[in-house]
C-alpha atoms as a PDB file:
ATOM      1  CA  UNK A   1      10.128  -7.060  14.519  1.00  0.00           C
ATOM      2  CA  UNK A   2      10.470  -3.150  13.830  1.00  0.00           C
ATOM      3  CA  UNK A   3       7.022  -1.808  12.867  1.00  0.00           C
ATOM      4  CA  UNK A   4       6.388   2.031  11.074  1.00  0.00           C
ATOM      5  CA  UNK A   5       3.885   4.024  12.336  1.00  0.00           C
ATOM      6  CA  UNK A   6       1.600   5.627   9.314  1.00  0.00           C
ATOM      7  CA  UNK A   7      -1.056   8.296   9.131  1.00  0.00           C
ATOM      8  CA  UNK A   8      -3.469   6.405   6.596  1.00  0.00           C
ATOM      9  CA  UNK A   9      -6.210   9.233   5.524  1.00  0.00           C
ATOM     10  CA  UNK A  10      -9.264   8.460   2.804  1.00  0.00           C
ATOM     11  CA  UNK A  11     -11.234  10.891   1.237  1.00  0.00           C
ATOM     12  CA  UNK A  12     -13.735  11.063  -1.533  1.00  0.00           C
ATOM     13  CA  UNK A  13     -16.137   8.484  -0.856  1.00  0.00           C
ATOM     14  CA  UNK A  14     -13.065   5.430   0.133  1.00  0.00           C
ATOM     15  CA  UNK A  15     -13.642   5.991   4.214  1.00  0.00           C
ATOM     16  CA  UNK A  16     -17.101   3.978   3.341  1.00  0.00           C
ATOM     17  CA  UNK A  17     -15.358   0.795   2.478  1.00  0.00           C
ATOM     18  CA  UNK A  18     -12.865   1.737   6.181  1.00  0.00           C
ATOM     19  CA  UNK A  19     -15.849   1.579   8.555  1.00  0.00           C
ATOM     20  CA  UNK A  20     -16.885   5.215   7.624  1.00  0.00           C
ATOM     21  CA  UNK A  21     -13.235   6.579   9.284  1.00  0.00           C
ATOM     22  CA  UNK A  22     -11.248   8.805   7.183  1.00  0.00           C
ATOM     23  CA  UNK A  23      -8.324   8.766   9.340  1.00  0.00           C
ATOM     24  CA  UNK A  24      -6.479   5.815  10.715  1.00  0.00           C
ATOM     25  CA  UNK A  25      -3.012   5.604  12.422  1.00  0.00           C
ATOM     26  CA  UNK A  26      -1.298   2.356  12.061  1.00  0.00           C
ATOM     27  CA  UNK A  27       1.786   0.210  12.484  1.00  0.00           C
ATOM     28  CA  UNK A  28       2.744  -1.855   9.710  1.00  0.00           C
ATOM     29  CA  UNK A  29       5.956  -4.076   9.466  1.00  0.00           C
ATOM     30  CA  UNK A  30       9.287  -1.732   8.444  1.00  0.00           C
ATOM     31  CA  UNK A  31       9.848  -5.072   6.581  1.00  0.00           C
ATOM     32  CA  UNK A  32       7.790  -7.710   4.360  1.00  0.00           C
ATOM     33  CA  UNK A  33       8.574 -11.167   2.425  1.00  0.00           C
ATOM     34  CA  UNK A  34      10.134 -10.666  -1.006  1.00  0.00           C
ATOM     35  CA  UNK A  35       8.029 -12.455  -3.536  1.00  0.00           C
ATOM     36  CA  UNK A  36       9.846 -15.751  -4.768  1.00  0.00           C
ATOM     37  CA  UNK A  37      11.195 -15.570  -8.103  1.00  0.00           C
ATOM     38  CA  UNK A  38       9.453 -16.808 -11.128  1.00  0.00           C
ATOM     39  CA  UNK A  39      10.182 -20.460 -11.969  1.00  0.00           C
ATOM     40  CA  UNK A  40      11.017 -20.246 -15.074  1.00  0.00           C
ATOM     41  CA  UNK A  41      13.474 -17.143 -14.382  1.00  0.00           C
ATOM     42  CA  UNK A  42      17.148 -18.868 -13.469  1.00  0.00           C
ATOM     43  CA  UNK A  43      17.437 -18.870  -9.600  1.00  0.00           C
ATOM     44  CA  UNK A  44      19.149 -15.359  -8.051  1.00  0.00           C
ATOM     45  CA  UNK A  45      22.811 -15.183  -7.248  1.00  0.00           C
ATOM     46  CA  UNK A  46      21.794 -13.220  -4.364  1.00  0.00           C
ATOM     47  CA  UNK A  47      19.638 -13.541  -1.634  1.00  0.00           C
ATOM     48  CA  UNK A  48      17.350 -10.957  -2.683  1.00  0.00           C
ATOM     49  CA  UNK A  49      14.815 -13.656  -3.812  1.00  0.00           C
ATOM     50  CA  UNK A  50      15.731 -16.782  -1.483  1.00  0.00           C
ATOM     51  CA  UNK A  51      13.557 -18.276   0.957  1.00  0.00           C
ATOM     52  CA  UNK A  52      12.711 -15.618   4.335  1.00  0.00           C
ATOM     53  CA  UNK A  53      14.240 -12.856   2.541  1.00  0.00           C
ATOM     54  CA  UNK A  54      12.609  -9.769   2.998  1.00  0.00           C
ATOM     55  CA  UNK A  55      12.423  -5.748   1.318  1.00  0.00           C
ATOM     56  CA  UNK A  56      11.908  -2.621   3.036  1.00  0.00           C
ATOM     57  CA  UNK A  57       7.758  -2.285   3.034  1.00  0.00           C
ATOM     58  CA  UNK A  58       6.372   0.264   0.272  1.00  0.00           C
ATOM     59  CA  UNK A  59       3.158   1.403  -0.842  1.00  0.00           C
ATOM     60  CA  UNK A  60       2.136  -1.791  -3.005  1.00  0.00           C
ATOM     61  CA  UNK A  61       2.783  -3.881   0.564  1.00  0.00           C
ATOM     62  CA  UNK A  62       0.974  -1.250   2.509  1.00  0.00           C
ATOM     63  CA  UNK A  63      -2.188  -1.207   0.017  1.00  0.00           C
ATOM     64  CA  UNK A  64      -2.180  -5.446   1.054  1.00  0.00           C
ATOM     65  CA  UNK A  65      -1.937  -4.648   4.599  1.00  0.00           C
ATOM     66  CA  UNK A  66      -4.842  -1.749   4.260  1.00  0.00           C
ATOM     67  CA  UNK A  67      -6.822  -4.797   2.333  1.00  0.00           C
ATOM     68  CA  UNK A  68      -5.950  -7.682   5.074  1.00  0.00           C
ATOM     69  CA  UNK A  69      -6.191  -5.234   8.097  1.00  0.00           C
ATOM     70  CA  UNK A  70      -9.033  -2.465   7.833  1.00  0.00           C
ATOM     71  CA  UNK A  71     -10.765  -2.655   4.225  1.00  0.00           C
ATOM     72  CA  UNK A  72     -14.457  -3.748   5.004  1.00  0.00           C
ATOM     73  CA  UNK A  73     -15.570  -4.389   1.744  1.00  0.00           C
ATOM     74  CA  UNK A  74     -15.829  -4.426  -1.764  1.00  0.00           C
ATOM     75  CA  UNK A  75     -12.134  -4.783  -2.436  1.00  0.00           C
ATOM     76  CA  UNK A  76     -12.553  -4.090  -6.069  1.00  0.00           C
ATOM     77  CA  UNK A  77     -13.394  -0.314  -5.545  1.00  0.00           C
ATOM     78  CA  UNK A  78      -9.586  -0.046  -3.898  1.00  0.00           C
ATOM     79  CA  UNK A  79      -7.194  -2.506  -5.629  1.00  0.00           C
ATOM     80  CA  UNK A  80      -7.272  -3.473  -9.265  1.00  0.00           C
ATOM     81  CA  UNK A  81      -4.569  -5.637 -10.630  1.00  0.00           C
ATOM     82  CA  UNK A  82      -2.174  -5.202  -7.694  1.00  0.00           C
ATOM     83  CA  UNK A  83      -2.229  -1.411  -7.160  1.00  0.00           C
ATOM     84  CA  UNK A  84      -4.956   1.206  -6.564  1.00  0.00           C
ATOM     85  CA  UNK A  85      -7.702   1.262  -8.508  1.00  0.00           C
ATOM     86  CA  UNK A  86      -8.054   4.147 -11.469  1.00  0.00           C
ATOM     87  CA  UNK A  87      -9.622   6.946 -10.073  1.00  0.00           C
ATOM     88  CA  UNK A  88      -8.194   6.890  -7.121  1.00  0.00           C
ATOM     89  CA  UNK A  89      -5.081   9.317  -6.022  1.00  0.00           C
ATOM     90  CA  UNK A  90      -2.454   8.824  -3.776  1.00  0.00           C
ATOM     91  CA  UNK A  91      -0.537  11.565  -1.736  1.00  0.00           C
ATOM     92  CA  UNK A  92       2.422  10.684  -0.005  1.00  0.00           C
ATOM     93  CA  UNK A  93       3.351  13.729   2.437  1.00  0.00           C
ATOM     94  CA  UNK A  94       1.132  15.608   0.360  1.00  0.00           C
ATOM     95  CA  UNK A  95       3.018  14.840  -2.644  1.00  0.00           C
ATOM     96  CA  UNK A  96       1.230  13.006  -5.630  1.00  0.00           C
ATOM     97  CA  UNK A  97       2.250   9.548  -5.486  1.00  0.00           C
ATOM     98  CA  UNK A  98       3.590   9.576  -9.235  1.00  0.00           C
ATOM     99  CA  UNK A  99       6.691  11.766  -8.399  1.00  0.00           C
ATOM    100  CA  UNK A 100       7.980   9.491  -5.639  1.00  0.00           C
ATOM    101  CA  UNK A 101       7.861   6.500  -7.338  1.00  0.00           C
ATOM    102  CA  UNK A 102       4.314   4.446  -6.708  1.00  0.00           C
ATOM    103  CA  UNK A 103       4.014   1.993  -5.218  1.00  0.00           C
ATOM    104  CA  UNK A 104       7.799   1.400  -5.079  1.00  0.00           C
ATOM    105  CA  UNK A 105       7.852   3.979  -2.165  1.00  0.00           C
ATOM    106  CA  UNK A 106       9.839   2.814   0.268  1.00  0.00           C
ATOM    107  CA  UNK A 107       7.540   3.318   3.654  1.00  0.00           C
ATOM    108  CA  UNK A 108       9.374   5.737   6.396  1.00  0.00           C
ATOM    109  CA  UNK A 109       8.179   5.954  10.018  1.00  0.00           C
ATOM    110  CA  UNK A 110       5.472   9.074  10.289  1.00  0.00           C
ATOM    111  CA  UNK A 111       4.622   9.152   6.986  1.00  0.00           C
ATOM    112  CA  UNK A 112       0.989  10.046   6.031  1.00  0.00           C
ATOM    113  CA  UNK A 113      -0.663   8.371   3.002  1.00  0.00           C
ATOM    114  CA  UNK A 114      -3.818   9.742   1.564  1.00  0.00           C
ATOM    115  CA  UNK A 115      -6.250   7.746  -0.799  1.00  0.00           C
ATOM    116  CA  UNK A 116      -8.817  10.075  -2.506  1.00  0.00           C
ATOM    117  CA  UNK A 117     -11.655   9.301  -4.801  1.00  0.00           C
ATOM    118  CA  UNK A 118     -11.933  11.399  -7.854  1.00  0.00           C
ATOM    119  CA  UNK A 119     -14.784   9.140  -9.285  1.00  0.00           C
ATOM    120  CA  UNK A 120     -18.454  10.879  -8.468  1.00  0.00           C
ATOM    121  CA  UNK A 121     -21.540   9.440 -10.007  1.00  0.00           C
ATOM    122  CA  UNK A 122     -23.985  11.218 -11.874  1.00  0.00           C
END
């Protein structure tokens, strides 16, 4: 299976919940299961959604991975409802996350990803 190889950075008080690393390199799948379709949507005339189908990885997959593979604990300070939590910014190539899409980025080998904290207590 063809893997990418990411620069995963964290910043702003995230590297605590990574074993206290702010920078991780890691291989991830180029590829990951499509999500079946909704029952109650009519099945696809493509193959998009069938059974072992699978979709070019992007960030939401990648934030999944960084939850099953190296996220220590308290997953709620990360992910909230399926994407990063609010607070929390997301450079892609140094490039806010917003103006390439999200988390429908499609992952490309040697990317770097930085997650940064902007919440501080007080």
């Amino acid at each position: 299976m063809a893997s990418l190889s990411l620069k995963i950075e964290f910043g702003g008080g995230l590297e605590l919940l990574f074993s206290n690393q702010r920078s991780h390199k890691v291989s991830v799948p180029a590829s990951v299961p499509v999500a079946p379709p909704e029952r109650s949507k009519a099945p696809a005339a493509s193959t998009d959604g069938g059974e072992g189908a699978t979709k070019p990885t992007d960030i939401t997959a990648l934030l999944f991975w960084l939850r099953d593979h190296l996220l220590k604990e308290r997953e709620e300070l990360f992910i909230e409802n399926g994407t990063v939590r609010p607070g929390v910014l997301v450079l892609v190539n140094d490039t806010d996350w917003e103006l390439e899409g999200e988390g429908d980025y499609k992952l490309k080998d040697g990317d770097e990803i930085v997650f940064i904290s902007t919440l501080h207590g007080g």
